[in-house]
PDB file of N, CA and C in Angstrom:
ATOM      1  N   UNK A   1      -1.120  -1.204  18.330  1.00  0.00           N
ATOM      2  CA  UNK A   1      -0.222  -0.172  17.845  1.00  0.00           C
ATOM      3  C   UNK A   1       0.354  -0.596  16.499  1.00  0.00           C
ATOM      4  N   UNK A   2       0.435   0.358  15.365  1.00  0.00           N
ATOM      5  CA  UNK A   2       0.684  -0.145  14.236  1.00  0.00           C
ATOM      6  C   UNK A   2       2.570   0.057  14.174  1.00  0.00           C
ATOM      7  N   UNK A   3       3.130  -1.112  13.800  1.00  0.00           N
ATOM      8  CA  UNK A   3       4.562  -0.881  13.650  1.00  0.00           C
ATOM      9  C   UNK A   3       4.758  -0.290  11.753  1.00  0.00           C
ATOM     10  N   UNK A   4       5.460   0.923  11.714  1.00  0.00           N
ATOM     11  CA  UNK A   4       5.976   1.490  10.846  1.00  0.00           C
ATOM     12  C   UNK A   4       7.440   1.268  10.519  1.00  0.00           C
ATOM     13  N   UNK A   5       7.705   0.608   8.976  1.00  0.00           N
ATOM     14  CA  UNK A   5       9.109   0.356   8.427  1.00  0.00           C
ATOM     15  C   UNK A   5       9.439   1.266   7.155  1.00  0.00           C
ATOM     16  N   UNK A   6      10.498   2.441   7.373  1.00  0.00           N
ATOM     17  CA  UNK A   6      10.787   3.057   6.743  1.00  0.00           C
ATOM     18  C   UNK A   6      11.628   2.584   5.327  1.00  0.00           C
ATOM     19  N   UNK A   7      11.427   2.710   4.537  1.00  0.00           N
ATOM     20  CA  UNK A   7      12.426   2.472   3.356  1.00  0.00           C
ATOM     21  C   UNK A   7      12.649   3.497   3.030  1.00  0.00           C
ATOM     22  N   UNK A   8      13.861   4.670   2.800  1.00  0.00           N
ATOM     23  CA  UNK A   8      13.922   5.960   2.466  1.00  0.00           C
ATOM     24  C   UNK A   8      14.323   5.779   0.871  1.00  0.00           C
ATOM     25  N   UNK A   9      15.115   4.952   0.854  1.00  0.00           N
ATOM     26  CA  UNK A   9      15.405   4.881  -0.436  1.00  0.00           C
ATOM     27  C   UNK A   9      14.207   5.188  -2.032  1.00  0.00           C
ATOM     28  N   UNK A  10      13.528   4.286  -1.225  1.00  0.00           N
ATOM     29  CA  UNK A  10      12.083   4.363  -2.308  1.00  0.00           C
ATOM     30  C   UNK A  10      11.412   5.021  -1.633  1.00  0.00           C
ATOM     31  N   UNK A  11      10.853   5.279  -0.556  1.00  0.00           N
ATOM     32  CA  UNK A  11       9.984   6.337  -0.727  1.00  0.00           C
ATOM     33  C   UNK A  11       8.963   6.275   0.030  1.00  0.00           C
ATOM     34  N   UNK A  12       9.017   4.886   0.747  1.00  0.00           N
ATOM     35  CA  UNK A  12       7.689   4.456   0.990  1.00  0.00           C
ATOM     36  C   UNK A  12       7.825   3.226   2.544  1.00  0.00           C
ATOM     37  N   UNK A  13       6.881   3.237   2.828  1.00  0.00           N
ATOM     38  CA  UNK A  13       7.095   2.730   4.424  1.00  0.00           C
ATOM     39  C   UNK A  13       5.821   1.567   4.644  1.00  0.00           C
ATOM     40  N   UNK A  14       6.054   0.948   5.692  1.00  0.00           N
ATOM     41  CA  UNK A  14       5.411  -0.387   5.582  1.00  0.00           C
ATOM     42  C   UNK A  14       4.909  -0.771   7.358  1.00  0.00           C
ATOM     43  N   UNK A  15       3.219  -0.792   7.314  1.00  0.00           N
ATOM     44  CA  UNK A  15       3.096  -0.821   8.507  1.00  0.00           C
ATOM     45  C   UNK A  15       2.076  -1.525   8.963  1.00  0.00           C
ATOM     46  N   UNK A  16       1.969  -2.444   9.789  1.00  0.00           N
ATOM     47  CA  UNK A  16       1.387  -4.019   9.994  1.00  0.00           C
ATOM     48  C   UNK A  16      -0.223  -3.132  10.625  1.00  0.00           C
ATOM     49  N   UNK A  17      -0.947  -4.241   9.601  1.00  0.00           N
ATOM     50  CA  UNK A  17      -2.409  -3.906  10.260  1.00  0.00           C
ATOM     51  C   UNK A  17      -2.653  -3.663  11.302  1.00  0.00           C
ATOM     52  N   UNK A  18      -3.472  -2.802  12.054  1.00  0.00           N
ATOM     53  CA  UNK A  18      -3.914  -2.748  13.262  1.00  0.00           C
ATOM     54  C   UNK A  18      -5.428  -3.557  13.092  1.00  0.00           C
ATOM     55  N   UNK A  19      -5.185  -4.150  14.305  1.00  0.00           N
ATOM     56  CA  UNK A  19      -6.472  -4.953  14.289  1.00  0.00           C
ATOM     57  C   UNK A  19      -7.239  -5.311  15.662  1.00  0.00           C
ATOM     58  N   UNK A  20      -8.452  -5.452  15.860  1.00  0.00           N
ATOM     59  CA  UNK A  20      -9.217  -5.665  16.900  1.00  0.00           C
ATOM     60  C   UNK A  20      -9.315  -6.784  17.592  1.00  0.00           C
ATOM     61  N   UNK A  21      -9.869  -6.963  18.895  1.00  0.00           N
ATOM     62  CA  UNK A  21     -10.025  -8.525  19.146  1.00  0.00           C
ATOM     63  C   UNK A  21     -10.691  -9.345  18.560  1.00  0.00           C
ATOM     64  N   UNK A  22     -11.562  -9.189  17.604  1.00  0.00           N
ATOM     65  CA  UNK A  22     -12.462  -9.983  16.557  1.00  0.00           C
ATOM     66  C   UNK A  22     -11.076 -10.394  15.455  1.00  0.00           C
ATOM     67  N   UNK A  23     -10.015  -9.462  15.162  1.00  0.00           N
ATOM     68  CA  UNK A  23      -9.378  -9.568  13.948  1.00  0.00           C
ATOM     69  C   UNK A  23      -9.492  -8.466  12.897  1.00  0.00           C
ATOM     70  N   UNK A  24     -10.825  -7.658  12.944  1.00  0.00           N
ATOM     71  CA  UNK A  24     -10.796  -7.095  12.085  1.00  0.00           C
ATOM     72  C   UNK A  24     -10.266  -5.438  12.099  1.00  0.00           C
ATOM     73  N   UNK A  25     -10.001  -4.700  11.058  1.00  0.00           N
ATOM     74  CA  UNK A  25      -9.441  -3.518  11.163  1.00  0.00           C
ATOM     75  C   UNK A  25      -9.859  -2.759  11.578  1.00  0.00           C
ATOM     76  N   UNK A  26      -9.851  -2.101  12.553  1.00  0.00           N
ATOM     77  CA  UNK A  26     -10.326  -0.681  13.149  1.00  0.00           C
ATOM     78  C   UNK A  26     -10.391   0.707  12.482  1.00  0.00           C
ATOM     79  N   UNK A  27     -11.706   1.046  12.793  1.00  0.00           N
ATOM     80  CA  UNK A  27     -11.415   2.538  11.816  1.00  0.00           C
ATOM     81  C   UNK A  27     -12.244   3.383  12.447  1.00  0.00           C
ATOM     82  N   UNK A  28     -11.717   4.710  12.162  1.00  0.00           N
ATOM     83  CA  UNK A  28     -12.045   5.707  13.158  1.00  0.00           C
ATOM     84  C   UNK A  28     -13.300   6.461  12.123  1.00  0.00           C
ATOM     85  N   UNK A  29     -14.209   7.048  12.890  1.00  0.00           N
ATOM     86  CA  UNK A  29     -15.715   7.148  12.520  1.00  0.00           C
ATOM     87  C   UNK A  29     -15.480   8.571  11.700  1.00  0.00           C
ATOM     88  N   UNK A  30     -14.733   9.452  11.875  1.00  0.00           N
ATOM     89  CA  UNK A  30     -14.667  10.573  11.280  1.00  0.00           C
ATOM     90  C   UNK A  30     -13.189  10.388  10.306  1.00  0.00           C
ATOM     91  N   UNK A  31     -13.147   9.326   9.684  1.00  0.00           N
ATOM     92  CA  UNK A  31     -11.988   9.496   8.697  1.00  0.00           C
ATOM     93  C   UNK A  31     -12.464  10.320   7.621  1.00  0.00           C
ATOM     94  N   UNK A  32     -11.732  10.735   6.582  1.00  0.00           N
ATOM     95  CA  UNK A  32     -11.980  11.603   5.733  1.00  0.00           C
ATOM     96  C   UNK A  32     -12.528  10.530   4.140  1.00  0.00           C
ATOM     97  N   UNK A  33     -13.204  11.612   3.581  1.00  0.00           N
ATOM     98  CA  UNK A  33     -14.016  10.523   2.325  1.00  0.00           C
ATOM     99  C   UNK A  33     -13.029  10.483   1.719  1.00  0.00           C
ATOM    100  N   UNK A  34     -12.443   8.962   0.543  1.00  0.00           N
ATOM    101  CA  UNK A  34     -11.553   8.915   0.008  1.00  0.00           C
ATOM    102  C   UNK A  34     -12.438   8.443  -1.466  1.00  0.00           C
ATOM    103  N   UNK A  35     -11.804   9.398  -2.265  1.00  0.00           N
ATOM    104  CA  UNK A  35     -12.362   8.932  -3.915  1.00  0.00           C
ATOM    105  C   UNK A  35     -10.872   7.391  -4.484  1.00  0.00           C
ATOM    106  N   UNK A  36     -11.562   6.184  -4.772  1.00  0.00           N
ATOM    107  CA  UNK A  36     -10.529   5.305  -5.325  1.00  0.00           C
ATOM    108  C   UNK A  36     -10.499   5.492  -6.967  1.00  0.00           C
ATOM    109  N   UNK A  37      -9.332   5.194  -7.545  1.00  0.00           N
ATOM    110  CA  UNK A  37      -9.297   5.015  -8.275  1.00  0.00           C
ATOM    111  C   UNK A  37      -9.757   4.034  -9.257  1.00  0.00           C
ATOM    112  N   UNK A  38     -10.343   4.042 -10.814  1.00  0.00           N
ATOM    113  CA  UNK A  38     -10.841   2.795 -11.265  1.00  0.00           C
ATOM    114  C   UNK A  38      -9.424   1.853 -11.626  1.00  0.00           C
ATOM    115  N   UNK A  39      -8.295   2.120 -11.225  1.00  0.00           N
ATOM    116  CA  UNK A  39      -6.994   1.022 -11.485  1.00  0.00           C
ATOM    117  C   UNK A  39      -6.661   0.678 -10.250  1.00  0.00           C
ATOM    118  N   UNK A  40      -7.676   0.725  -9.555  1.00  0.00           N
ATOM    119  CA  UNK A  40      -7.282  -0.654  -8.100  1.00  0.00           C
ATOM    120  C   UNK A  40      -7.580  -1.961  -8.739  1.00  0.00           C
ATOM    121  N   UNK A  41      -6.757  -2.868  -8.038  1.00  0.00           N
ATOM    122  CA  UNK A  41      -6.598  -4.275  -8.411  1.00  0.00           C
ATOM    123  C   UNK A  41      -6.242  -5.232  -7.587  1.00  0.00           C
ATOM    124  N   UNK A  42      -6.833  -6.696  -7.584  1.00  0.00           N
ATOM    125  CA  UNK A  42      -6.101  -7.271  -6.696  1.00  0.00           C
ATOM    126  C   UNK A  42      -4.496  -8.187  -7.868  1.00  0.00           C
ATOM    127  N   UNK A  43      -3.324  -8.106  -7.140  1.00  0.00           N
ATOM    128  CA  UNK A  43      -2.523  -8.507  -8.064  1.00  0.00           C
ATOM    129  C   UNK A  43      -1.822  -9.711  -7.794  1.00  0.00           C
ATOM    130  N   UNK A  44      -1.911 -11.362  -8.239  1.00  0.00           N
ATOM    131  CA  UNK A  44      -1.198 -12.297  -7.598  1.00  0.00           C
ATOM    132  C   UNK A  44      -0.145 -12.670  -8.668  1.00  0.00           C
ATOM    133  N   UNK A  45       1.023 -12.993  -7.992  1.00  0.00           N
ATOM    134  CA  UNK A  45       1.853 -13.606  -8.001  1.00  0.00           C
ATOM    135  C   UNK A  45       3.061 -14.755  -7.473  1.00  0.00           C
ATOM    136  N   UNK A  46       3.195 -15.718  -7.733  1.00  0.00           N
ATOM    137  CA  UNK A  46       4.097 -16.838  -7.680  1.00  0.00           C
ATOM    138  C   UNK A  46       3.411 -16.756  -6.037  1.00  0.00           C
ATOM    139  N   UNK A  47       1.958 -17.211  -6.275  1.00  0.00           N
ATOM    140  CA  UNK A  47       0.975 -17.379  -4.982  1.00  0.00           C
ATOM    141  C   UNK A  47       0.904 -16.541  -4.031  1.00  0.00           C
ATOM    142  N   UNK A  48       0.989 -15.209  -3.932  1.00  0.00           N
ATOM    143  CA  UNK A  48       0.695 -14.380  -3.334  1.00  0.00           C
ATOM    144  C   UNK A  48      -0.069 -13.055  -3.589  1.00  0.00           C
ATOM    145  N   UNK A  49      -1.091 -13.008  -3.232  1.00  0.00           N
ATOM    146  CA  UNK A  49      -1.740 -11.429  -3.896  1.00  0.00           C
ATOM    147  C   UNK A  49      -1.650 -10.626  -3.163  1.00  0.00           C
ATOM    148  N   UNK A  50      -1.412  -9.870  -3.071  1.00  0.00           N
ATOM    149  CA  UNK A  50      -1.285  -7.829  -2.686  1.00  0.00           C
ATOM    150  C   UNK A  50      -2.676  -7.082  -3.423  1.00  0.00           C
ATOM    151  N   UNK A  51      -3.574  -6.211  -3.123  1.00  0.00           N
ATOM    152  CA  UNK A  51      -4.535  -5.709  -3.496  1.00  0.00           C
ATOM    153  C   UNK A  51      -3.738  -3.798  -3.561  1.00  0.00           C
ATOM    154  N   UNK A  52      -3.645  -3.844  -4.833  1.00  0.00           N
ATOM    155  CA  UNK A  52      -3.277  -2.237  -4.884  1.00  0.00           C
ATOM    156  C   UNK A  52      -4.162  -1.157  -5.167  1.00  0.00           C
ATOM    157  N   UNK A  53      -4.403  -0.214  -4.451  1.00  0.00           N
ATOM    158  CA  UNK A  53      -5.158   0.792  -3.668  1.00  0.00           C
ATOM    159  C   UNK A  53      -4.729   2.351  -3.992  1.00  0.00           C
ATOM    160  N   UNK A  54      -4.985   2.639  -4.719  1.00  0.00           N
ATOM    161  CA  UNK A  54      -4.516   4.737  -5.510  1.00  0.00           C
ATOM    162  C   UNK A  54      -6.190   5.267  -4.995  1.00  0.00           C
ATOM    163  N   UNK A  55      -5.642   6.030  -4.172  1.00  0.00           N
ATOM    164  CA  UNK A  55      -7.000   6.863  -3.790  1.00  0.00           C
ATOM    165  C   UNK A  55      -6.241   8.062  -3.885  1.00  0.00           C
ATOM    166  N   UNK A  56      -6.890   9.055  -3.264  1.00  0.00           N
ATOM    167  CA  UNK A  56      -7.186  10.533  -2.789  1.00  0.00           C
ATOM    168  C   UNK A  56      -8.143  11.254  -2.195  1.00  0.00           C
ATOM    169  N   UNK A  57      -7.873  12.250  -1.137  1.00  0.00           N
ATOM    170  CA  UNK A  57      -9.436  12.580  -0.395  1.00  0.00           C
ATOM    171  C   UNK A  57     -10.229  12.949  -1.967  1.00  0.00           C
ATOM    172  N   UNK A  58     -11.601  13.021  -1.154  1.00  0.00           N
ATOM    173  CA  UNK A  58     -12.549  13.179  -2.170  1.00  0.00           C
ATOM    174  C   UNK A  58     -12.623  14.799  -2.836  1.00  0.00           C
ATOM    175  N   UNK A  59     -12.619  14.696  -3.886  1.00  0.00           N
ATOM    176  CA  UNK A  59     -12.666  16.629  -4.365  1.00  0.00           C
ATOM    177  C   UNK A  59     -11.421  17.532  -4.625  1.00  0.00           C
ATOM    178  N   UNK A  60     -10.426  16.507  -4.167  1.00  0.00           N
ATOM    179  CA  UNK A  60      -8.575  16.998  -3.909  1.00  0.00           C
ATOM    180  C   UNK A  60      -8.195  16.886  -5.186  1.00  0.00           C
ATOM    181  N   UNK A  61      -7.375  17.953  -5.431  1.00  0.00           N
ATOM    182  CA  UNK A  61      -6.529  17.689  -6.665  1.00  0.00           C
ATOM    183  C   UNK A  61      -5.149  17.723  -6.503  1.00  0.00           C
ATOM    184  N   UNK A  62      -4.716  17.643  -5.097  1.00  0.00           N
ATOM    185  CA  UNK A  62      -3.526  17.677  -4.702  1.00  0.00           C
ATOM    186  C   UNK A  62      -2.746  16.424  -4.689  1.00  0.00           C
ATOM    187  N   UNK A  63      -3.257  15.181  -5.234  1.00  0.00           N
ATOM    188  CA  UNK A  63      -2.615  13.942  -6.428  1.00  0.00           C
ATOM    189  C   UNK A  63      -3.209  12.818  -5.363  1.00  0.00           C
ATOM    190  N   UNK A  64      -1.900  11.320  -6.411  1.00  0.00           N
ATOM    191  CA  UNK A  64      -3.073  10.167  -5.985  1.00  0.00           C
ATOM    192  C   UNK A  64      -2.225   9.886  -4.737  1.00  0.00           C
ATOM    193  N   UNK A  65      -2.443   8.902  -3.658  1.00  0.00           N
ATOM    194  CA  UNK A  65      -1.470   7.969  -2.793  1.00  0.00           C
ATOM    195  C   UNK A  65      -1.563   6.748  -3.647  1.00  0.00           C
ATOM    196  N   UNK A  66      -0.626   5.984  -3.290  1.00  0.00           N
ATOM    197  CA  UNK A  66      -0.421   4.517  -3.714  1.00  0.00           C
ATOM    198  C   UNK A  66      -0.158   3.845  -2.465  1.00  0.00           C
ATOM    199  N   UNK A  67      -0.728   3.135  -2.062  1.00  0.00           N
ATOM    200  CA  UNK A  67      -0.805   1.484  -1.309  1.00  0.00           C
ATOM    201  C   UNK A  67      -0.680   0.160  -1.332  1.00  0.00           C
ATOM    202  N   UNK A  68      -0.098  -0.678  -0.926  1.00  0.00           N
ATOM    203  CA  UNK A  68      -0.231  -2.010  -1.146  1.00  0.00           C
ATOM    204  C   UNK A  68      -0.852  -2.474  -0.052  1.00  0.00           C
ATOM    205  N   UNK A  69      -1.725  -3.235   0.114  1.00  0.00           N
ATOM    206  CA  UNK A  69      -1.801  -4.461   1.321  1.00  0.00           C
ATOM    207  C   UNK A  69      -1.658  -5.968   0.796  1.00  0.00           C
ATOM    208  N   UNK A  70      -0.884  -6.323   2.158  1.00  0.00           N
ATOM    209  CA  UNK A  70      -1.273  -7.915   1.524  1.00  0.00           C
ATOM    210  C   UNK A  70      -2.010  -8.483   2.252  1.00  0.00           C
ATOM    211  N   UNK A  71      -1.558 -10.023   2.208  1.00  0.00           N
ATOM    212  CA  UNK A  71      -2.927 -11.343   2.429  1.00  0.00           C
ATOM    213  C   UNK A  71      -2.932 -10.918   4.560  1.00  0.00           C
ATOM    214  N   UNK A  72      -2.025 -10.136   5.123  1.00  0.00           N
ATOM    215  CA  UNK A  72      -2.137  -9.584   6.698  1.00  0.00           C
ATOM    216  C   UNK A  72      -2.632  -8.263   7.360  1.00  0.00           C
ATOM    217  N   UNK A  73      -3.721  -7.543   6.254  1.00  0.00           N
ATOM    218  CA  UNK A  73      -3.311  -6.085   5.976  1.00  0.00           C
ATOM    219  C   UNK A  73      -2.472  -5.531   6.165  1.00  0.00           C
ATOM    220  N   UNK A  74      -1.220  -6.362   6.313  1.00  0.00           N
ATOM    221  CA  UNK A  74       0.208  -5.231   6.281  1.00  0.00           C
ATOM    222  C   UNK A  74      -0.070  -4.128   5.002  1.00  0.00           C
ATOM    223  N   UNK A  75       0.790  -3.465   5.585  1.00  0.00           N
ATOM    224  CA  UNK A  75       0.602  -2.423   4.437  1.00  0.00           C
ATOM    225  C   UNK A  75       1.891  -1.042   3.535  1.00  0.00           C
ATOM    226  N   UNK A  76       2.062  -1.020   2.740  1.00  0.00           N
ATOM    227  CA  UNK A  76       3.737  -0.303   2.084  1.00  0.00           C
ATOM    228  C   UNK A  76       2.627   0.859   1.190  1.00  0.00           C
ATOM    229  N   UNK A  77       3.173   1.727   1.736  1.00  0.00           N
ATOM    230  CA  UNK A  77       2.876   3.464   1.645  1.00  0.00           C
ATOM    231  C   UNK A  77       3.826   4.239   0.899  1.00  0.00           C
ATOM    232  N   UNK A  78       3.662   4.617  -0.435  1.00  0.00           N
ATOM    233  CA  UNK A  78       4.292   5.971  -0.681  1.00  0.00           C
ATOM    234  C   UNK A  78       3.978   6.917   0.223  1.00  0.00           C
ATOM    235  N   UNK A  79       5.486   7.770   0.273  1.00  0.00           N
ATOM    236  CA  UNK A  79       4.951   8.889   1.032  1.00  0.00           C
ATOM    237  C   UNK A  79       4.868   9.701   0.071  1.00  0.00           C
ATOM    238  N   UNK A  80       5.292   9.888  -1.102  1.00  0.00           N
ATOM    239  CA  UNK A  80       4.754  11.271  -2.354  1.00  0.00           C
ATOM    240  C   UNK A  80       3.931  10.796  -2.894  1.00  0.00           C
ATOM    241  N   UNK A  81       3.109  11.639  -3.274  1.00  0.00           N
ATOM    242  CA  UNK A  81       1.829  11.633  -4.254  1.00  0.00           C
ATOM    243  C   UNK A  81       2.434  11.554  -5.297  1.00  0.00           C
ATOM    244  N   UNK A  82       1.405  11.089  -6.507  1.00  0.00           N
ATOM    245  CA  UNK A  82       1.420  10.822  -8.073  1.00  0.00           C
ATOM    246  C   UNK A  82       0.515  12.188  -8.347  1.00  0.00           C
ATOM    247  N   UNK A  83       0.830  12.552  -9.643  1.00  0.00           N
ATOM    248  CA  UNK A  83      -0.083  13.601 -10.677  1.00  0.00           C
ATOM    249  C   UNK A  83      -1.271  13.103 -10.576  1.00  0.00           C
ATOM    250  N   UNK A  84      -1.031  12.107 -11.942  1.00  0.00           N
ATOM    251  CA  UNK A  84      -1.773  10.776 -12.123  1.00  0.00           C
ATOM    252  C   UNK A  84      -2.181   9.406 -11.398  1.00  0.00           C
ATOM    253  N   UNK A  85      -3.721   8.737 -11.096  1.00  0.00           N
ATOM    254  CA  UNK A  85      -3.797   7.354 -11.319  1.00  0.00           C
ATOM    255  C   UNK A  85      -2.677   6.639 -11.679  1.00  0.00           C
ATOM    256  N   UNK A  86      -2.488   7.101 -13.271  1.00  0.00           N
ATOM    257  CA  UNK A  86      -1.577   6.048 -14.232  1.00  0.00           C
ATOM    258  C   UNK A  86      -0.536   5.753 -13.256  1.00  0.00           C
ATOM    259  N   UNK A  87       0.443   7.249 -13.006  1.00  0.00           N
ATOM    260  CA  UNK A  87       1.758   7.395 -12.489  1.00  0.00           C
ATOM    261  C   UNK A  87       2.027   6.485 -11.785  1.00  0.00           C
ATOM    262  N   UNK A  88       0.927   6.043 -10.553  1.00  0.00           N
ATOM    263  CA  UNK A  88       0.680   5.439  -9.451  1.00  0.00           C
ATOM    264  C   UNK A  88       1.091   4.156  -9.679  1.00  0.00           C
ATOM    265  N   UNK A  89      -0.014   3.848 -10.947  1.00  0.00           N
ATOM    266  CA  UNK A  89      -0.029   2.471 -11.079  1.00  0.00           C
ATOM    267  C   UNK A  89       1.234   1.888 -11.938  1.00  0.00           C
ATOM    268  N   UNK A  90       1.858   2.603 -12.511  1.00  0.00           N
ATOM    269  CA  UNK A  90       3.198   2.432 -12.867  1.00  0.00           C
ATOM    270  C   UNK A  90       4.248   2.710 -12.229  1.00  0.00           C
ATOM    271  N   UNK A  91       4.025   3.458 -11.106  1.00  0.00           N
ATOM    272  CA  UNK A  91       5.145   2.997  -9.876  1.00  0.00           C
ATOM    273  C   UNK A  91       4.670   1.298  -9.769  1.00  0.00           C
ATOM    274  N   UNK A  92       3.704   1.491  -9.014  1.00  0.00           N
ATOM    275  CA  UNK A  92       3.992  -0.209  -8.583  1.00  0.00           C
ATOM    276  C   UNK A  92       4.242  -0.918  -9.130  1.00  0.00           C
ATOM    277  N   UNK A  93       4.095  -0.852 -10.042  1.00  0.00           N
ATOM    278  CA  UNK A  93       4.547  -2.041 -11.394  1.00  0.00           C
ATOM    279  C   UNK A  93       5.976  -1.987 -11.572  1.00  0.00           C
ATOM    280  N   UNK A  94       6.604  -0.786 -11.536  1.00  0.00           N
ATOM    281  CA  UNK A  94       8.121  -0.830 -12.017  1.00  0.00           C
ATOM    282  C   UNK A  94       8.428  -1.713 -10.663  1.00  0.00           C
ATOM    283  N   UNK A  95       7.890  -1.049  -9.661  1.00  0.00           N
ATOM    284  CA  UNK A  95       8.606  -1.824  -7.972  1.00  0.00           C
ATOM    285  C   UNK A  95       8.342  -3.412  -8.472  1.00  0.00           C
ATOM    286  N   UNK A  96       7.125  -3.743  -8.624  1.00  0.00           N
ATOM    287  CA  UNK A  96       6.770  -5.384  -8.532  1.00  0.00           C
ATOM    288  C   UNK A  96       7.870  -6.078  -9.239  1.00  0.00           C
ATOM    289  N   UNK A  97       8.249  -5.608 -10.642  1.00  0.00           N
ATOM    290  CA  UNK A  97       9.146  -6.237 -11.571  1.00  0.00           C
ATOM    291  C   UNK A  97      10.755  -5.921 -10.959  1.00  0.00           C
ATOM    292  N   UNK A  98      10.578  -4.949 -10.234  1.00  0.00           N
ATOM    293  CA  UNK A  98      12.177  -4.772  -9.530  1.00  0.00           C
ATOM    294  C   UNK A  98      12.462  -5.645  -8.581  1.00  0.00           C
ATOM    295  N   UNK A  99      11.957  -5.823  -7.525  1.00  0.00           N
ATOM    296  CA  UNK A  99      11.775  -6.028  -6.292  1.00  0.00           C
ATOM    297  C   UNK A  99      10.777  -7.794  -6.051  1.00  0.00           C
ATOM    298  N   UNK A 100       9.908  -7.923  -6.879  1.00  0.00           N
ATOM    299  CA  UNK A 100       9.012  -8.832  -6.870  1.00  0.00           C
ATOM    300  C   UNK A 100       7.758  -8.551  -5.592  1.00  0.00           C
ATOM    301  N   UNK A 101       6.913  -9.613  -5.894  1.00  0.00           N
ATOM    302  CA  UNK A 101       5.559  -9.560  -5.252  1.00  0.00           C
ATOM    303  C   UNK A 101       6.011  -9.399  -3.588  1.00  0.00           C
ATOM    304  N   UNK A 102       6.548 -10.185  -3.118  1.00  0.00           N
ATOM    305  CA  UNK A 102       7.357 -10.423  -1.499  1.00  0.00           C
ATOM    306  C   UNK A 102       7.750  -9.234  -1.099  1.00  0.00           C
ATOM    307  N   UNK A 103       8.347  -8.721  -2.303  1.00  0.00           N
ATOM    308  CA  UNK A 103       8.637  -6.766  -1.120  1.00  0.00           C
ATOM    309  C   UNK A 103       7.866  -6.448  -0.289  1.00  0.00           C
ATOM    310  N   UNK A 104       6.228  -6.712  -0.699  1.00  0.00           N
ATOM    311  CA  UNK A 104       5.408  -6.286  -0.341  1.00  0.00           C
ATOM    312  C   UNK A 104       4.283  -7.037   0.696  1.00  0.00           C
ATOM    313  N   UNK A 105       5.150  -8.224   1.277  1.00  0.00           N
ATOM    314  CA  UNK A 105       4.359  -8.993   1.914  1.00  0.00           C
ATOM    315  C   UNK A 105       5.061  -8.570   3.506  1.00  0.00           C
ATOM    316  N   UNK A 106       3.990  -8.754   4.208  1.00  0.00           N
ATOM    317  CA  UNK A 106       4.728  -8.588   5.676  1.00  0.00           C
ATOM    318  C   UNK A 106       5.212  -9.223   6.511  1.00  0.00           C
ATOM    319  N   UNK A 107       5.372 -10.530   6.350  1.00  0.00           N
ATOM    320  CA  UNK A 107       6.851 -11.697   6.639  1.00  0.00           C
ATOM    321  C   UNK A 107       7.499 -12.296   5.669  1.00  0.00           C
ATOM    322  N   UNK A 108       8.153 -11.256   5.160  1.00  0.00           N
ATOM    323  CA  UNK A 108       9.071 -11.336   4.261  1.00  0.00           C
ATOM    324  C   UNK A 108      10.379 -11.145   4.669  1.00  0.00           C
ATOM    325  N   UNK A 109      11.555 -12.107   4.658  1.00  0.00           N
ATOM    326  CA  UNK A 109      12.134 -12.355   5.137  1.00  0.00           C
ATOM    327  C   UNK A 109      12.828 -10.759   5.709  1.00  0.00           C
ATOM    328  N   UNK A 110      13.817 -10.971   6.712  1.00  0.00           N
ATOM    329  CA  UNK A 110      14.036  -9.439   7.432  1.00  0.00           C
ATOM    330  C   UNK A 110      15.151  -9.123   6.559  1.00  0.00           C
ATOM    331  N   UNK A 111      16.032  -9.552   6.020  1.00  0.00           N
ATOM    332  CA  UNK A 111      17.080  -9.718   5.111  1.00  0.00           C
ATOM    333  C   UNK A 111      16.614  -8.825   3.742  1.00  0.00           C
ATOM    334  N   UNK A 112      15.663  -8.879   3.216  1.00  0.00           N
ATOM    335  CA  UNK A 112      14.813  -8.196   2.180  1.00  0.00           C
ATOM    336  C   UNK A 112      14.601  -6.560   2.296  1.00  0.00           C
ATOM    337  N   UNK A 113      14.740  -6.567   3.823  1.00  0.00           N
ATOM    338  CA  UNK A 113      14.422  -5.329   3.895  1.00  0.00           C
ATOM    339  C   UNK A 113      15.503  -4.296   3.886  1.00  0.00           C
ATOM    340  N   UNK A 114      14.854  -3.196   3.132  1.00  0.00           N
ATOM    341  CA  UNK A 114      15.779  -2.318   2.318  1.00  0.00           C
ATOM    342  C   UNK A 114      16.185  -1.147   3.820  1.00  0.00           C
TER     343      UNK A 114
END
C-alpha cells in the first residue's frame, strides 16, 4: 500500500514506492502511454540524487506533471499541471534552492515535513 504525504502549502504530496517481493515496482498492464519530457534529469546533490520526471499522457495538451523520485522510489507529486516543460522544470528548481535536495528524499527527517 502506497503511504501518501500531503503538503498543501506547495502543492504537492509525497508517496513511498510500492514495491514487490523481488523489490521492484509494480505496474499495472493497462497504464496509460506517457510522453516524457526532453528536461528529465537525474539531479545530485550534497550526495544525494533525486531523478526529475515532467511527463504527460501521450497526445494531451492539458499540461506537464512534475515528479521527483529518490534513491527509495519515494516519490513528491505536484498536484497542478505546468503550461510548459520549462514551467515544470523551474518549479523544481525554485523548490531545490528553497527547500534543498532532502525535501525530497523519503527519510528525511519528520521535523522537515511541511
Amino acid at each position: 500500500m502506497m503511504e501518501t504525504i500531503l503538503h498543501p502549502a506547495e502543492g504537492r504530496s509525497r508517496e513511498a514506492g510500492q514495491k514487490s517481493r523481488e523489490g521492484k515496482s509494480m505496474m499495472i498492464d493497462d497504464d496509460p502511454e506517457l510522453e516524457y519530457s526532453s528536461l528529465c534529469e537525474e539531479v545530485r546533490r550534497e550526495g544525494t540524487t533525486v531523478k526529475l520526471q515532467i511527463f504527460r499522457l501521450k497526445g494531451s495538451t492539458d499540461g506537464w506533471s512534475l515528479e521527483v523520485v529518490d534513491h527509495k522510489d519515494g516519490s513528491t507529486v505536484w498536484e497542478d499541471l505546468f503550461a510548459t516543460d520549462q514551467e515544470a522544470r523551474d518549479e523544481f528548481y525554485r523548490t531545490l534552492e528553497l527547500e534543498g535536495i532532502h525535501s525530497f528524499a523519503e527519510d528525511r527527517p519528520s521535523e522537515s515535513l511541511h
